[in-house]
Protein backbone atom coordinates (compact mmCIF):
# COMPACT_ATOMS: atom_id res chain seq x y z
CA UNK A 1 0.00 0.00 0.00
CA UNK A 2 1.17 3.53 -1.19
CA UNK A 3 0.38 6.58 0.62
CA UNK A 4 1.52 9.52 2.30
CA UNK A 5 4.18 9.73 5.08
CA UNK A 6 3.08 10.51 8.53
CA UNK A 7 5.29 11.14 11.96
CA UNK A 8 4.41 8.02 13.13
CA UNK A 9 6.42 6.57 10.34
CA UNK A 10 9.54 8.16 11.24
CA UNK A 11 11.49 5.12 13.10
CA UNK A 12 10.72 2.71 10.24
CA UNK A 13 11.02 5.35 7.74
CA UNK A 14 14.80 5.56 9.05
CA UNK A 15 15.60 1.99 9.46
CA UNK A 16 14.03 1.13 5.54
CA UNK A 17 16.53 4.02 4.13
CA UNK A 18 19.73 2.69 6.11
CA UNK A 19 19.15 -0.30 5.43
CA UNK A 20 18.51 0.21 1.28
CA UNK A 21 21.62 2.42 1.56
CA UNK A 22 23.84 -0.22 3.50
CA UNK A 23 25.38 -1.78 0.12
CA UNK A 24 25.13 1.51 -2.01
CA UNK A 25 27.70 4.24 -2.25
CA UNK A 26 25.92 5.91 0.19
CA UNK A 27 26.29 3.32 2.68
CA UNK A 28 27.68 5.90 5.33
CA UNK A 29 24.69 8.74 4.30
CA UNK A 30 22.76 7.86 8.07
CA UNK A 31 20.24 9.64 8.96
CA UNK A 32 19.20 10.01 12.64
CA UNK A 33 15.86 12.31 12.05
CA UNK A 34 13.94 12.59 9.07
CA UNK A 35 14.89 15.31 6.69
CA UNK A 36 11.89 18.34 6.74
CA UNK A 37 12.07 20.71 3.66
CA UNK A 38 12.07 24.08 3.21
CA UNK A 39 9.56 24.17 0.58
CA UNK A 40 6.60 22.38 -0.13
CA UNK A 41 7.20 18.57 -0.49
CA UNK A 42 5.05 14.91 -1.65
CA UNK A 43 6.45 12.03 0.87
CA UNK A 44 5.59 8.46 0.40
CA UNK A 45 6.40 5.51 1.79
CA UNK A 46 5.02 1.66 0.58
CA UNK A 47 3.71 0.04 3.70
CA UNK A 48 3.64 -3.90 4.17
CA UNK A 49 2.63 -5.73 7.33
CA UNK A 50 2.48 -1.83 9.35
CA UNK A 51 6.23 -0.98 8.12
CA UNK A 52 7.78 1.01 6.02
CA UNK A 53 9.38 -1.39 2.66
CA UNK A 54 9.93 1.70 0.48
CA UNK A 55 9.82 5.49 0.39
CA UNK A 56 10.58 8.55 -1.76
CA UNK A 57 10.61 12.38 -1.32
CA UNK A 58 10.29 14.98 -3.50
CA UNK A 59 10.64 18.20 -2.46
CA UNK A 60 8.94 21.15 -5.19
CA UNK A 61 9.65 24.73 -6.57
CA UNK A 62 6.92 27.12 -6.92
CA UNK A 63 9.90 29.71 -7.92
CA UNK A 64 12.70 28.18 -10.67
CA UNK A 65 15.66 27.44 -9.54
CA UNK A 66 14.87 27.25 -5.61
CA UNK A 67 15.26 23.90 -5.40
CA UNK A 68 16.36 22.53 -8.47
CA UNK A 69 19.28 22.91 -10.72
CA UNK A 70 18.58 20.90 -13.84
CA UNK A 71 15.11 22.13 -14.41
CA UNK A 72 14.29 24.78 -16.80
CA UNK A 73 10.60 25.27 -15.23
CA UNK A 74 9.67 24.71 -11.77
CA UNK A 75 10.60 21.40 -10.81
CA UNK A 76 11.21 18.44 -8.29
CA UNK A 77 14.05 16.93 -6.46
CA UNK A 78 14.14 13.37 -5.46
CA UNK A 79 16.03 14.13 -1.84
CA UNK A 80 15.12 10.14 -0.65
CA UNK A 81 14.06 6.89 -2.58
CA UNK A 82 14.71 4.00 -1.06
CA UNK A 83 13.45 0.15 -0.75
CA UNK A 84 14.11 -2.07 1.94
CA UNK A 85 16.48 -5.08 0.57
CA UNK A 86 13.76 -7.68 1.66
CA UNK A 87 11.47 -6.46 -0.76
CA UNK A 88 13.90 -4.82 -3.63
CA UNK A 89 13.32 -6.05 -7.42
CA UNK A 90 9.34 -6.21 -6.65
CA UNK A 91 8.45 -2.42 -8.81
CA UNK A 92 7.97 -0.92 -5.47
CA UNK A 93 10.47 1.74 -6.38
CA UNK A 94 8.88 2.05 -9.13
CA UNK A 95 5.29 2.86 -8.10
CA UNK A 96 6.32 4.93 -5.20
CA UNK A 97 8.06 7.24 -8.69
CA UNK A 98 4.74 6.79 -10.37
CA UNK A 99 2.63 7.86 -7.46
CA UNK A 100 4.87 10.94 -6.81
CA UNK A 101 5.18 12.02 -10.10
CA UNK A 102 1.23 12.26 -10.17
CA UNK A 103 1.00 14.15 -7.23
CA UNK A 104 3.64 16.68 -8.53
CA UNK A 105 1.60 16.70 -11.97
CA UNK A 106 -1.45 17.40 -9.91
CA UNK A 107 0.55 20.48 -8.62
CA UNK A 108 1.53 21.73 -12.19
CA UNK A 109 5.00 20.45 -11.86
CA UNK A 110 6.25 18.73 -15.08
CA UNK A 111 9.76 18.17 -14.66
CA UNK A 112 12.14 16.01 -11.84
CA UNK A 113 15.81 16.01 -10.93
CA UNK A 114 17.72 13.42 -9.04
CA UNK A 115 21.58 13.03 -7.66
CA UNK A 116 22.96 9.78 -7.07
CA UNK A 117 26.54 8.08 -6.96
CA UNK A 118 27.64 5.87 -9.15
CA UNK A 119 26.38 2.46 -8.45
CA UNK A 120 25.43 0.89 -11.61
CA UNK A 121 22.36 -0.52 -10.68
CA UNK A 122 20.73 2.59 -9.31
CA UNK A 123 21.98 4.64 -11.98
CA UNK A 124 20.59 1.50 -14.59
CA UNK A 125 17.21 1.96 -12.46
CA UNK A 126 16.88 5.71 -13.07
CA UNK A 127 17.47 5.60 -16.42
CA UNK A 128 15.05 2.20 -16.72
CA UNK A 129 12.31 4.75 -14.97
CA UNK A 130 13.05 7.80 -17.77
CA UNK A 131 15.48 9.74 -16.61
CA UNK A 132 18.50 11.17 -18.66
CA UNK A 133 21.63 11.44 -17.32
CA UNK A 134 22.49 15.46 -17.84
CA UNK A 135 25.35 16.71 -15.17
CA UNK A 136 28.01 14.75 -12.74
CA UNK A 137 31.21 16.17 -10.30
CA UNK A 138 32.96 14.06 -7.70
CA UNK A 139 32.21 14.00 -4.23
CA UNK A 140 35.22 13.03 -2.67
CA UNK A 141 36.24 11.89 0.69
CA UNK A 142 39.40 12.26 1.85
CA UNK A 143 40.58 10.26 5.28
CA UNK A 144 43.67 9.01 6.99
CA UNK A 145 47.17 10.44 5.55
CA UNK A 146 45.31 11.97 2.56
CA UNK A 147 44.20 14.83 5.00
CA UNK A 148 47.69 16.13 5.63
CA UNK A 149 48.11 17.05 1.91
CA UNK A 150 45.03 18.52 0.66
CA UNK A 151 43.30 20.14 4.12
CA UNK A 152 44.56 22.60 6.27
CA UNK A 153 42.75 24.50 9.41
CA UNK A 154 43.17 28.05 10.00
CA UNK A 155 42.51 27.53 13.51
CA UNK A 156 45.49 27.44 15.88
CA UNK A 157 45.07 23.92 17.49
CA UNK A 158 42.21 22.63 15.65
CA UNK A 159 43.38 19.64 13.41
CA UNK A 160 41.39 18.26 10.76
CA UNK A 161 41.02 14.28 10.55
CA UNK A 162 38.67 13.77 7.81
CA UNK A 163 36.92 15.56 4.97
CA UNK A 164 33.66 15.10 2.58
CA UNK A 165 34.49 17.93 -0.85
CA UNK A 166 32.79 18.41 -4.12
CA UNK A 167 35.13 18.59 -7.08
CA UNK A 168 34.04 19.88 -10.40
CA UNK A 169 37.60 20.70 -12.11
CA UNK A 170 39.16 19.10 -15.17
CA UNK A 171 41.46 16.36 -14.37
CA UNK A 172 38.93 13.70 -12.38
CA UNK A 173 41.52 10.93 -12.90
CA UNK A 174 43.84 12.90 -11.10
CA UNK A 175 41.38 13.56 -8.19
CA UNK A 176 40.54 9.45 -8.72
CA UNK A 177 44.53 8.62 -8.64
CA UNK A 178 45.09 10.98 -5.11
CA UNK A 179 42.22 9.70 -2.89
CA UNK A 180 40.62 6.42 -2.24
CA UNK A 181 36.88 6.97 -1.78
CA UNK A 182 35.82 9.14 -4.47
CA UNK A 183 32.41 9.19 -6.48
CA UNK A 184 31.16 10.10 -9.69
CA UNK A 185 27.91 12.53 -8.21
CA UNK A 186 25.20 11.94 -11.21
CA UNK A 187 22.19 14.36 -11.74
CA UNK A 188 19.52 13.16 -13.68
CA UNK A 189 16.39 15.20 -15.12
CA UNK A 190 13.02 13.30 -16.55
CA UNK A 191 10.26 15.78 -18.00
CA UNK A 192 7.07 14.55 -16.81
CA UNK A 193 3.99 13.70 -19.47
């Protein structure tokens, strides 16, 4: 069953995303609250036997470019889709996209945008579902003796140990080559009929 996201939900909301993310890219993307958004939003989750199996939310514009990036008219951002693993390859992905997408249609919004890493079955998924593959950078982690070299505090006494950065330069194989963890950060856009 498909329907709207309450607070009640918000325990097995949490547990169904970490556990969807646990073998992604995102694996270490924990939440320990539900995100709320700053503008107006359609949540779902898929509900079997009282819990949450699936979820997805879309946050909307009602100004471009507010929320959105990739959108030329007011659009939607997929912030959260997830399925629980006991109950992935089942559509329910799928039809939680297809019940969000009407609700946004119902609200005059005809276009989406999504960001995800580059796990080939999610990324095979999203285009699978319609969406086109327009914009990437790298988020890149950098940890251990890869700190000393590329981060430095400002801060008398404060010493950094780890770092999450966004790189959008030219030479990604050199960024790829220097760190360990690094992603290729997809955005993907789907106009809505």
């Amino acid at each position: 069953m498909i329907r709207e996201y309450c607070e009640k939900d918000e325990e097995s909301w949490l547990r169904c995303r970490v556990l969807s993310f646990l073998h992604t890219a995102y694996y270490d993307n924990v939440l320990r609250r539900k995100e709320k958004y700053s503008h107006s939003s359609v949540e779902l989750v898929a509900i079997e036997s009282g819990q949450v199996v699936g979820l997805i939310d879309v946050e909307y514009e009602r100004e471009p470019k507010t929320v959105c990036t990739l959108c030329s008219s007011l659009g939607g951002m997929i912030w959260n889709i997830a399925v629980h693993p006991d109950f992935q390859r089942r559509g329910i992905g799928a039809q939680l996209l297809l019940a969000a997408e009407q609700k946004l249609k119902e609200r005059d919004i005809f276009e989406l945008e999504a960001w995800t890493r580059d796990d080939p079955w999610v990324n095979d998924w999203y285009r699978k579902n319609g969406f086109k593959k327009i914009s990437s950078y790298l988020h890149v982690f950098i940890e251990g003796e890869e700190v000393h070299d590329a981060v430095h505090s400002s801060i008398a006494g404060l010493k950094p140990l780890e770092a999450f950065a966004h790189y959008s330069g030219e030479d990604s194989e050199k960024i790829r080559k220097k760190f360990n963890r690094v992603h290729e950060c997809r955005g993907y856009y789907k106009k809505l009929q």
